[in-house]
C-alpha atoms as a PDB file:
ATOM      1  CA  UNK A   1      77.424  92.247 156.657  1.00  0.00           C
ATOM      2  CA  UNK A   2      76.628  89.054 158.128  1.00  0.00           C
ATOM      3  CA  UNK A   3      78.471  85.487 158.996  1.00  0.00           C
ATOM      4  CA  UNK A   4      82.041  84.835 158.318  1.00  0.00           C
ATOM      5  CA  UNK A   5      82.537  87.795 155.909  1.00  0.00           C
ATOM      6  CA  UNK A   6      81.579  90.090 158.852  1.00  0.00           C
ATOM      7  CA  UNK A   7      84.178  88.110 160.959  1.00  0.00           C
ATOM      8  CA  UNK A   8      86.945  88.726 158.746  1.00  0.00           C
ATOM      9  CA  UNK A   9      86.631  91.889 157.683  1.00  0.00           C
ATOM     10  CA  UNK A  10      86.403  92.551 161.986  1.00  0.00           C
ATOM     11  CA  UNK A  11      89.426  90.766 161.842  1.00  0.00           C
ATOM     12  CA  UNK A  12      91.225  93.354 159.392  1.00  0.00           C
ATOM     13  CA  UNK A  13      89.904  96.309 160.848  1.00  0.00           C
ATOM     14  CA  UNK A  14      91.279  95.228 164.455  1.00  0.00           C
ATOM     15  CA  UNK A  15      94.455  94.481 162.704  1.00  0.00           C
ATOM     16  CA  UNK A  16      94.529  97.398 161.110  1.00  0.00           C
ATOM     17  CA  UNK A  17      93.910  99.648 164.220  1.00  0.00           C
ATOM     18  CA  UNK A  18      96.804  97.221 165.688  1.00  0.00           C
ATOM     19  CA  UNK A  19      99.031  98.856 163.167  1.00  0.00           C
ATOM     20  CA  UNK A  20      98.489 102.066 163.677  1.00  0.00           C
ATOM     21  CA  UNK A  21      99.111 102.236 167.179  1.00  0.00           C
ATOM     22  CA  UNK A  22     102.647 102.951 166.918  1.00  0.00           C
ATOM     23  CA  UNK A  23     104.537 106.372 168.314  1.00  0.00           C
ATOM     24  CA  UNK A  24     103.110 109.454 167.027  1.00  0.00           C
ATOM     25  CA  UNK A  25     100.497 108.186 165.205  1.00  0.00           C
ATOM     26  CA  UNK A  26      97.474 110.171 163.516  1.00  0.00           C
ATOM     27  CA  UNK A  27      94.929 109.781 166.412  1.00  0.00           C
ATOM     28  CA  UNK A  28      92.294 111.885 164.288  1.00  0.00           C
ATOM     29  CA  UNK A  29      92.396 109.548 161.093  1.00  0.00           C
ATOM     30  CA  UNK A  30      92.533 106.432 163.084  1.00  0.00           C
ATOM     31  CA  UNK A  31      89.018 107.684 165.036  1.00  0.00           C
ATOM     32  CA  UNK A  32      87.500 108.907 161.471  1.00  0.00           C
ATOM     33  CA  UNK A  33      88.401 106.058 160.428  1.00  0.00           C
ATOM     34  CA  UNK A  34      86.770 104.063 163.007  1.00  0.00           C
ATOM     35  CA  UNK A  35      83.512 105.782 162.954  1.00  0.00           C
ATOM     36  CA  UNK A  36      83.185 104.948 159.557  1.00  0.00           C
ATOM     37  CA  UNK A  37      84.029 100.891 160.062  1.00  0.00           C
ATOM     38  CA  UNK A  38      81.424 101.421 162.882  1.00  0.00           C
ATOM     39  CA  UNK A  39      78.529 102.033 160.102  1.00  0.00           C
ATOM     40  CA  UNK A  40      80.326  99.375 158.002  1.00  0.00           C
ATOM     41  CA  UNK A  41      80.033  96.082 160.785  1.00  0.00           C
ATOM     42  CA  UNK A  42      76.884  97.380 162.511  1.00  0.00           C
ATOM     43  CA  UNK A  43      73.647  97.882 161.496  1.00  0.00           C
ATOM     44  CA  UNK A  44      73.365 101.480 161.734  1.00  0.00           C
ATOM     45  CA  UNK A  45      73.957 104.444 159.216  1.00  0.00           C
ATOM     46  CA  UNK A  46      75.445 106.649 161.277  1.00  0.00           C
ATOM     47  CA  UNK A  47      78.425 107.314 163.944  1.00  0.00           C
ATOM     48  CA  UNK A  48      80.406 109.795 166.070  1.00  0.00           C
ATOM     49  CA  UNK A  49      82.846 110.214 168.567  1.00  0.00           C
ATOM     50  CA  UNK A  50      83.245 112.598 171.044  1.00  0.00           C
ATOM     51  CA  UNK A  51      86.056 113.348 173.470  1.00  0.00           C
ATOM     52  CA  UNK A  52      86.590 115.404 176.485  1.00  0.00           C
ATOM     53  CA  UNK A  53      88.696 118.164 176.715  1.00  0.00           C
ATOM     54  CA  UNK A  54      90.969 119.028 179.723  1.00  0.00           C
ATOM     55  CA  UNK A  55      88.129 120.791 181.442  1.00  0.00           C
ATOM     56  CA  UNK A  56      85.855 117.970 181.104  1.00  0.00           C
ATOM     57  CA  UNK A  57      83.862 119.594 178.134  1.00  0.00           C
ATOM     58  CA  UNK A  58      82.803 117.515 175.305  1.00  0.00           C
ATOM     59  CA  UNK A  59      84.091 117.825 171.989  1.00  0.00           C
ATOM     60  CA  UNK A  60      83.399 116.087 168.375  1.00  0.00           C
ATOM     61  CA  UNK A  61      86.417 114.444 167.088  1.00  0.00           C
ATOM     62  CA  UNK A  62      85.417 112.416 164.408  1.00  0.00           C
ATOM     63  CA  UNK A  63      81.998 111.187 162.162  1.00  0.00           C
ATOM     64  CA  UNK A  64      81.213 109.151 159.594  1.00  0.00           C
ATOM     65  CA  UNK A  65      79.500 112.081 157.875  1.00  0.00           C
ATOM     66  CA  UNK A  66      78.473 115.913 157.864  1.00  0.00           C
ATOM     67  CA  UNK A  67      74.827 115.638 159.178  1.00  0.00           C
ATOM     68  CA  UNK A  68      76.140 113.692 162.136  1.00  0.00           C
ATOM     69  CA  UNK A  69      79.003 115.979 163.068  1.00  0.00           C
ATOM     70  CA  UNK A  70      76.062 118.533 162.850  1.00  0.00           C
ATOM     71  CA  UNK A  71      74.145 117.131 164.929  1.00  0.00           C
ATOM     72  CA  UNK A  72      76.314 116.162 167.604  1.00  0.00           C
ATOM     73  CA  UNK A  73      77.517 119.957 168.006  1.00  0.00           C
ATOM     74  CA  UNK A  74      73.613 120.614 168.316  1.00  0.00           C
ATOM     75  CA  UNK A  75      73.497 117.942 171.263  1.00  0.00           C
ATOM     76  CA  UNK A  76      77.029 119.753 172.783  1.00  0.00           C
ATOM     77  CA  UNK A  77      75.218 123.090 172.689  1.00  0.00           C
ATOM     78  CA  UNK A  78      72.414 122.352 173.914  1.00  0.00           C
ATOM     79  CA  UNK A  79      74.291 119.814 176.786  1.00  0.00           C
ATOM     80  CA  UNK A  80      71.418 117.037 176.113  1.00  0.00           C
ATOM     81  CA  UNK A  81      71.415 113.874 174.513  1.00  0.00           C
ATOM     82  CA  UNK A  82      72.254 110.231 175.218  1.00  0.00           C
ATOM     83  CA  UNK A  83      75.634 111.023 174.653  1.00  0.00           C
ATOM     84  CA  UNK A  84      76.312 113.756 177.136  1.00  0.00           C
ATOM     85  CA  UNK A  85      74.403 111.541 179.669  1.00  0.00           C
ATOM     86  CA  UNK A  86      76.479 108.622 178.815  1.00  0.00           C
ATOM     87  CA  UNK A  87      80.020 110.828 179.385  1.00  0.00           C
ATOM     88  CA  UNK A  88      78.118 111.829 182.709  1.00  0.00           C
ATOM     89  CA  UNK A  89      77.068 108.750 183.988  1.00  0.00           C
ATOM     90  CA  UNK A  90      79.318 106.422 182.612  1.00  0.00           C
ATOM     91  CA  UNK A  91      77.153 103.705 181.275  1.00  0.00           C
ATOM     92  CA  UNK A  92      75.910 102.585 177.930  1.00  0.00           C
ATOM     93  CA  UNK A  93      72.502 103.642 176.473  1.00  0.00           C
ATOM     94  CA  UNK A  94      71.070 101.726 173.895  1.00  0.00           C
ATOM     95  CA  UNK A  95      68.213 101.026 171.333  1.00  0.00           C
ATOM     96  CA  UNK A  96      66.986 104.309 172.097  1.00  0.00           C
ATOM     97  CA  UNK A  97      63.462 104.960 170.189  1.00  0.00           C
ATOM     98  CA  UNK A  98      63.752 108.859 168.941  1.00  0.00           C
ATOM     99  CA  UNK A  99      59.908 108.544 168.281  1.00  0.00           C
ATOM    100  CA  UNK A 100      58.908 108.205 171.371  1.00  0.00           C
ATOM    101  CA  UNK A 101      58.755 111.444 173.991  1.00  0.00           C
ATOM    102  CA  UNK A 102      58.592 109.550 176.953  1.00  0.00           C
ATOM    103  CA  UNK A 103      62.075 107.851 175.987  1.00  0.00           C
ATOM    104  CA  UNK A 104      63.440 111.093 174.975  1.00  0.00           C
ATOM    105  CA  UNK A 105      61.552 113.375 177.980  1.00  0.00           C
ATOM    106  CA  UNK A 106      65.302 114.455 179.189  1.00  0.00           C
ATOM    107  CA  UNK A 107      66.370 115.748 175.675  1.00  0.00           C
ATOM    108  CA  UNK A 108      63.530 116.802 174.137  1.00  0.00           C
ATOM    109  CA  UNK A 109      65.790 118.981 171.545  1.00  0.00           C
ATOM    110  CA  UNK A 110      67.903 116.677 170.592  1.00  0.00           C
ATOM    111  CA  UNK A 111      65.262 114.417 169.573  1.00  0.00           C
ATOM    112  CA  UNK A 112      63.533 116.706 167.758  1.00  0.00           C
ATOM    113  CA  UNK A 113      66.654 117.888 165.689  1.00  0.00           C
ATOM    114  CA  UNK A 114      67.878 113.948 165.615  1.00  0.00           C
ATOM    115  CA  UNK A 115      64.477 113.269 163.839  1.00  0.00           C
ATOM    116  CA  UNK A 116      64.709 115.921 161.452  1.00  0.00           C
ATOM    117  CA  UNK A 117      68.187 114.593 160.296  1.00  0.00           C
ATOM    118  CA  UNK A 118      66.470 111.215 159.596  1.00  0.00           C
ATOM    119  CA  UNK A 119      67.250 109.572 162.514  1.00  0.00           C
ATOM    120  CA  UNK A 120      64.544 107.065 164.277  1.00  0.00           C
ATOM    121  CA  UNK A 121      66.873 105.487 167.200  1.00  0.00           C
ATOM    122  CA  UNK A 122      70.214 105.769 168.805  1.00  0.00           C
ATOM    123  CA  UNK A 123      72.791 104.591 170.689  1.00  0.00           C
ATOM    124  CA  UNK A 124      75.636 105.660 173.597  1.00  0.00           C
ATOM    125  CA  UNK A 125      78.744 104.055 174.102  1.00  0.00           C
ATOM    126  CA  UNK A 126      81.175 105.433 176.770  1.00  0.00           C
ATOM    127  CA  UNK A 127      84.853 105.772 176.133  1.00  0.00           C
ATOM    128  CA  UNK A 128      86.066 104.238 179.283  1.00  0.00           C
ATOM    129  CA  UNK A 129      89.430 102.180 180.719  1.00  0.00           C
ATOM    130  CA  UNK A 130      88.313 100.752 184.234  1.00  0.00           C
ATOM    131  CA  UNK A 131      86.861 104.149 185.510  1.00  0.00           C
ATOM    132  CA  UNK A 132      88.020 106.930 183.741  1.00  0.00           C
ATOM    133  CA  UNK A 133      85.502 108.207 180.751  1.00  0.00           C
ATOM    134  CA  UNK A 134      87.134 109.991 178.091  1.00  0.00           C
ATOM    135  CA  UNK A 135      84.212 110.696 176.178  1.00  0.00           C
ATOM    136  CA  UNK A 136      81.658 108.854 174.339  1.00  0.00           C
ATOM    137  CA  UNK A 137      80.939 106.366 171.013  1.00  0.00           C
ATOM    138  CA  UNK A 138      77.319 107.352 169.241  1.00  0.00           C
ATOM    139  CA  UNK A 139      75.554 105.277 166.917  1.00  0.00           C
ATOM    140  CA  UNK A 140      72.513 106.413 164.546  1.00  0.00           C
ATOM    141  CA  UNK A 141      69.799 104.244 162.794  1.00  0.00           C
ATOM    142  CA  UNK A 142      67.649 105.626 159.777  1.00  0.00           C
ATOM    143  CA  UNK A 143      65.307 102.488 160.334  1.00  0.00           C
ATOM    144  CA  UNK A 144      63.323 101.034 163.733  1.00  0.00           C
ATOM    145  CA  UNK A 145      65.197  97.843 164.782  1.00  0.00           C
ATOM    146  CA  UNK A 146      66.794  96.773 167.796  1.00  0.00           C
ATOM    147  CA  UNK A 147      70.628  96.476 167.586  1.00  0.00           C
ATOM    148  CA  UNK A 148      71.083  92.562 169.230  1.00  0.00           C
ATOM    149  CA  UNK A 149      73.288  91.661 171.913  1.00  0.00           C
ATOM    150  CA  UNK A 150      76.233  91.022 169.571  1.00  0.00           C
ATOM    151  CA  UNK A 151      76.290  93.742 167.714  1.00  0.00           C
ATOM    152  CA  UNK A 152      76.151  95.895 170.971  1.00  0.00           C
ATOM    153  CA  UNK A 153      79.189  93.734 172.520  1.00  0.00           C
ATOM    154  CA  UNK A 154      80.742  94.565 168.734  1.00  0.00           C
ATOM    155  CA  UNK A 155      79.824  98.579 169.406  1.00  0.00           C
ATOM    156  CA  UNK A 156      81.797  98.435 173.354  1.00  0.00           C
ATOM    157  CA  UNK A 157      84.458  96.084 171.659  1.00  0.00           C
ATOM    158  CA  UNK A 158      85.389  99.321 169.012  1.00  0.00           C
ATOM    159  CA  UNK A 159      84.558 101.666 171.840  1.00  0.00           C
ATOM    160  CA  UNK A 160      87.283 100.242 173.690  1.00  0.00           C
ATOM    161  CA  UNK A 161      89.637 100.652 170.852  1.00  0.00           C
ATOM    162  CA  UNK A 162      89.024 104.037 170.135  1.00  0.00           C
ATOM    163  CA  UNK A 163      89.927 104.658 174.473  1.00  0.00           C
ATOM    164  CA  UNK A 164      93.196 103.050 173.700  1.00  0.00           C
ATOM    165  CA  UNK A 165      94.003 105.384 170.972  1.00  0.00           C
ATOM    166  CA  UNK A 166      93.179 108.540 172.128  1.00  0.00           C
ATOM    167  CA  UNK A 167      95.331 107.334 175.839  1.00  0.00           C
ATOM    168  CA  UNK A 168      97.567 105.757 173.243  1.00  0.00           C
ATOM    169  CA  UNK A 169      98.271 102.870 175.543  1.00  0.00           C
ATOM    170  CA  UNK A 170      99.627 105.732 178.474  1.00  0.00           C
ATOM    171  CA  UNK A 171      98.627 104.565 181.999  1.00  0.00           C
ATOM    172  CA  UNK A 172      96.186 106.564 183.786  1.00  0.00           C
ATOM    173  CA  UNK A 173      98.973 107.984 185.618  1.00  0.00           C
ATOM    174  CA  UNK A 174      99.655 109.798 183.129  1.00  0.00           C
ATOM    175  CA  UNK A 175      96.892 112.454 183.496  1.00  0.00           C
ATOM    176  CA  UNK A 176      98.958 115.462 182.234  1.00  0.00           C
ATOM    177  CA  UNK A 177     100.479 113.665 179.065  1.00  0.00           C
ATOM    178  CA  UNK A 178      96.669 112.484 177.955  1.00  0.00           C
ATOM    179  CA  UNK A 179      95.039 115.867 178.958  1.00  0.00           C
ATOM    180  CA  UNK A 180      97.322 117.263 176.396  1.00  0.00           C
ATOM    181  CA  UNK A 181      97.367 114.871 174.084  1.00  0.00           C
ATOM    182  CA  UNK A 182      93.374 115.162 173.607  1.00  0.00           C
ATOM    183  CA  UNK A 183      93.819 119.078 173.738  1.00  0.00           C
ATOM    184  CA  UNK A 184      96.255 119.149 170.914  1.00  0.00           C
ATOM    185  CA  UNK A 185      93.720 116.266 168.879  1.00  0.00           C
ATOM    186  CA  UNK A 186      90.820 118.574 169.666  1.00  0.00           C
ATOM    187  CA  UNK A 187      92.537 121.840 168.263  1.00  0.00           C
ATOM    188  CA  UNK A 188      93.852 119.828 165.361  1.00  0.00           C
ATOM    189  CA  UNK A 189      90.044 119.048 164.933  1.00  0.00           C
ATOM    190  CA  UNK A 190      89.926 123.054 164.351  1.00  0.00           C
ATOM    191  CA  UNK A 191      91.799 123.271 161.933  1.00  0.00           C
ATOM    192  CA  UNK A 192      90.758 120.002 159.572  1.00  0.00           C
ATOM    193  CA  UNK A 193      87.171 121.517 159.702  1.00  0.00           C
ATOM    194  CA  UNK A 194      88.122 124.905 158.752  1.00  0.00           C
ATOM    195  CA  UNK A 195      90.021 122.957 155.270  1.00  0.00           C
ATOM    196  CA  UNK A 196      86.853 120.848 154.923  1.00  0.00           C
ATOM    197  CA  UNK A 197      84.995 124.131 154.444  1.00  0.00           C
ATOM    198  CA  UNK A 198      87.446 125.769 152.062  1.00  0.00           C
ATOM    199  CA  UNK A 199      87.317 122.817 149.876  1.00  0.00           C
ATOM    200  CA  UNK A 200      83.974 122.329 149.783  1.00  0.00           C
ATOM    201  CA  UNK A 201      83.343 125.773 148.530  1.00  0.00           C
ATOM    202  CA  UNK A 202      86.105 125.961 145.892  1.00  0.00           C
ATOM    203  CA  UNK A 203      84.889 122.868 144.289  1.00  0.00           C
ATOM    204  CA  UNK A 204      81.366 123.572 144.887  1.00  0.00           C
ATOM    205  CA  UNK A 205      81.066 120.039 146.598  1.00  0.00           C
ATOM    206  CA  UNK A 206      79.442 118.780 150.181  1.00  0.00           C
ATOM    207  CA  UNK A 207      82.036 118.944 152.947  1.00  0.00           C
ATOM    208  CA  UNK A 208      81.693 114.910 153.118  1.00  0.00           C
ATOM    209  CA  UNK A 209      83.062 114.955 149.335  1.00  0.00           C
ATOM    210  CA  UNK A 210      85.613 117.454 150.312  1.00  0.00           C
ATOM    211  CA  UNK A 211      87.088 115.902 153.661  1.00  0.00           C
ATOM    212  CA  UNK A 212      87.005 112.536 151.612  1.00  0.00           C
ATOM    213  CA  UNK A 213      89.071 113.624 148.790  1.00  0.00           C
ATOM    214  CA  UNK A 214      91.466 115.813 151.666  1.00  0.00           C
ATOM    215  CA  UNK A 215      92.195 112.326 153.779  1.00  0.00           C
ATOM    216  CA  UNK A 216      92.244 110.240 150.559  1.00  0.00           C
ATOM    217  CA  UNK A 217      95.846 112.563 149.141  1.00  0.00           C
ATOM    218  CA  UNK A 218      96.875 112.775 152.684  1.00  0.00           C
ATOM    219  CA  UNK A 219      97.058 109.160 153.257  1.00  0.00           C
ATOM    220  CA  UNK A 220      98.695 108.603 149.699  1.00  0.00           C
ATOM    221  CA  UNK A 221     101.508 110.542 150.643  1.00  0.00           C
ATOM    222  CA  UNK A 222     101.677 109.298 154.305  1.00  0.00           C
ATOM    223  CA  UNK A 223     100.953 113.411 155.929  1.00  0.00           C
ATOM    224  CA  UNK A 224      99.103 114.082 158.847  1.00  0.00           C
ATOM    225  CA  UNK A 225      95.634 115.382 158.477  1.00  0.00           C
ATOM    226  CA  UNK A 226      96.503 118.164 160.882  1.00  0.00           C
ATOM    227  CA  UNK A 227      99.942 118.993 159.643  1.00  0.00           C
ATOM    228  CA  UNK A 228      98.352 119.192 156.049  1.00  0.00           C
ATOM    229  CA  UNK A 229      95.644 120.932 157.196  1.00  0.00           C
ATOM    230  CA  UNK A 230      97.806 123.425 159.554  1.00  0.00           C
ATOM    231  CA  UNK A 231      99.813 123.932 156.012  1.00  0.00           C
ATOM    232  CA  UNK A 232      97.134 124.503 153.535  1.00  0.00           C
ATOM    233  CA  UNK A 233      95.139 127.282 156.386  1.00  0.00           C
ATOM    234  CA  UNK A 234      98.611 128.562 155.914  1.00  0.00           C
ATOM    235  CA  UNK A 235      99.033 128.840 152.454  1.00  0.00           C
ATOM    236  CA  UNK A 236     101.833 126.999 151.954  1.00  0.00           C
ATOM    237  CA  UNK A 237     100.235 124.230 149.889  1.00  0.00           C
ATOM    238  CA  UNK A 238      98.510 124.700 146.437  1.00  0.00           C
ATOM    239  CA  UNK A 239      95.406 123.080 146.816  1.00  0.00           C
ATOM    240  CA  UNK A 240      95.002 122.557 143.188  1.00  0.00           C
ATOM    241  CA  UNK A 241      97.029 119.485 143.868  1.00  0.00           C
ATOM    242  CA  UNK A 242      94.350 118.025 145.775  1.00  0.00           C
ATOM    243  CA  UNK A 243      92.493 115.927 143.186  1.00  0.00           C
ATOM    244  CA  UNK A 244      89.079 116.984 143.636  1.00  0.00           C
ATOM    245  CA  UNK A 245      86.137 114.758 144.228  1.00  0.00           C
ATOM    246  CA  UNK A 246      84.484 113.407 141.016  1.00  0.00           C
ATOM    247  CA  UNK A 247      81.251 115.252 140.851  1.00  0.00           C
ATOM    248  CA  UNK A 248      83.137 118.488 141.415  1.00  0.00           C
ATOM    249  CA  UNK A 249      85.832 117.385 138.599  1.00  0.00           C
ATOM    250  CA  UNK A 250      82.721 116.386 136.349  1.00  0.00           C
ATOM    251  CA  UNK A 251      81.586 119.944 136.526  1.00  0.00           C
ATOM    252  CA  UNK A 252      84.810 121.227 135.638  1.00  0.00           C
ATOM    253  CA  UNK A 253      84.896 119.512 132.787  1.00  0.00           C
ATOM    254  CA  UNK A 254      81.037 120.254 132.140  1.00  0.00           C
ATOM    255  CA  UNK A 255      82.444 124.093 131.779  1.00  0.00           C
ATOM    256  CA  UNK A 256      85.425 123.672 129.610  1.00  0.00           C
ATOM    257  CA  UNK A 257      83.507 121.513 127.423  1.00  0.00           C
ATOM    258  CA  UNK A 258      81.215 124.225 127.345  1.00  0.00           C
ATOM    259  CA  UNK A 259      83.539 126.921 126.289  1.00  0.00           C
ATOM    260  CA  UNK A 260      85.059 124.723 123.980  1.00  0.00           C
ATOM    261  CA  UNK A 261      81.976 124.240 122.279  1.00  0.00           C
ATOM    262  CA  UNK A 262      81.354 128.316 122.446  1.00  0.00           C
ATOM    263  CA  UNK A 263      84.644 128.789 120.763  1.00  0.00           C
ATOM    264  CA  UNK A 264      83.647 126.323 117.867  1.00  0.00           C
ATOM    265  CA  UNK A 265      80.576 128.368 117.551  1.00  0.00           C
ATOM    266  CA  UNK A 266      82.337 131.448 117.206  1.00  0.00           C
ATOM    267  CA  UNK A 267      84.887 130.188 114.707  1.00  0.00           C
END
């Protein structure tokens, strides 16, 4: 996305985060959300977010997809990567080369597991409002090239959006209303993964399909991804409601045509 279009449609997607930022609003889809217009205005294929919970752990809270959520838990585990260094120290690290080991020397695991995902370089934003780090923005290429100076001003720009969401515009004074406003986020985290799962496996779909077609009916009928998914692990939703992605729907209909055609054969 280059030129003008790039401009406007950075123009929306600010507006659009403008809009959301009203009381109680869904701080989980608004970060999803962001990670994906990330990979959509930059030139990378790949994002995450992570946040800190109240005991200054990192946690994932949102990514554009599955292999990325994957891999940041891998990088959490193992407490190495740009990204915990960049909650740590502060700063940005960018146009990292994954193919190099004397670039990667300090987190030699996560390299080697960011590699085998498909990923050749990387990036670290921190989540930051004057000096308090709340966690950190991650970018992922699938191709060597340096990310330029704008689109790294672009990458702090939404990294600084995503800090006003999660502190939801609360002053740093506040220390007791954010700490539990990221632990409840984090838990509700919990919870959306466990319905990303379930789905997945009753429609025989990837978890990317499955949280896709989950956000898309929750947004249609204005519901919280974490109330929804707090009342489906409950069972007080029918999930068969949930229109389900359309490979998994194009298998369905792959086995009724199937019987139908085994009935004709036996009449």
């Amino acid at each position: 996305m280059i030129g003008m279009a790039r401009e406007r449609r950075l123009a929306e997607i600010f507006v659009e985060v403008a809009d959301s930022l009203v009381d109680d609003f869904d701080v989980i889809d608004l970060l999803q959300r962001l990670s994906t217009r990330c990979v959509e205005l930059l030139d990378v294929s790949a994002a995450g977010i992570l946040l800190a919970d109240a005991h200054g752990e990192l946690q994932i809270i949102a990514a554009s997809d599955e292999h990325t959520r994957l891999l940041e838990l891998f990088a959490l585990q193992h407490d190495q990567g740009p990204c915990v260094e960049c909650y740590r120290t502060g700063k940005p690290r960018t146009n990292i080369d994954l193919t190099r080991p004397e670039t990667t020397v300090a987190w030699p695991r996560f390299a080697v597991r960011a590699r085998e995902t498909g990923y050749v370089a990387t990036h670290a934003i921190p989540l930051r409002l004057r000096s308090r780090v709340v966690g950190a923005l991650n970018l992922f290429q699938t191709e060597a090239h340096r990310l330029g100076d704008d689109d790294i001003a672009l990458a702090r720009a939404l990294a600084d959006v995503a800090t006003i969401a999660i502190l939801q515009q609360r002053t740093l004074e506040q220390s007791h209303v954010e700490n539990s406003q990221l632990e409840t986020a984090l838990s509700n985290r919990i919870l959306i993964e466990q319905v990303k799962g379930v789905l997945a496996e009753r429609w025989e779909t990837s978890v990317d399909d499955a949280f896709a077609a989950f956000r898309s009916y929750a947004r249609s009928r204005h519901l919280r991804l974490s109330e929804f998914a707090t009342h489906i692990i409950s069972g007080g939703f029918d999930t068969t409601e949930i229109p389900p992605p359309a490979a998994a729907a194009g298998r369905s209909g792959d086995h009724s045509a199937a019987a139908d055609r085994s009935g004709d054969h036996r009449g």
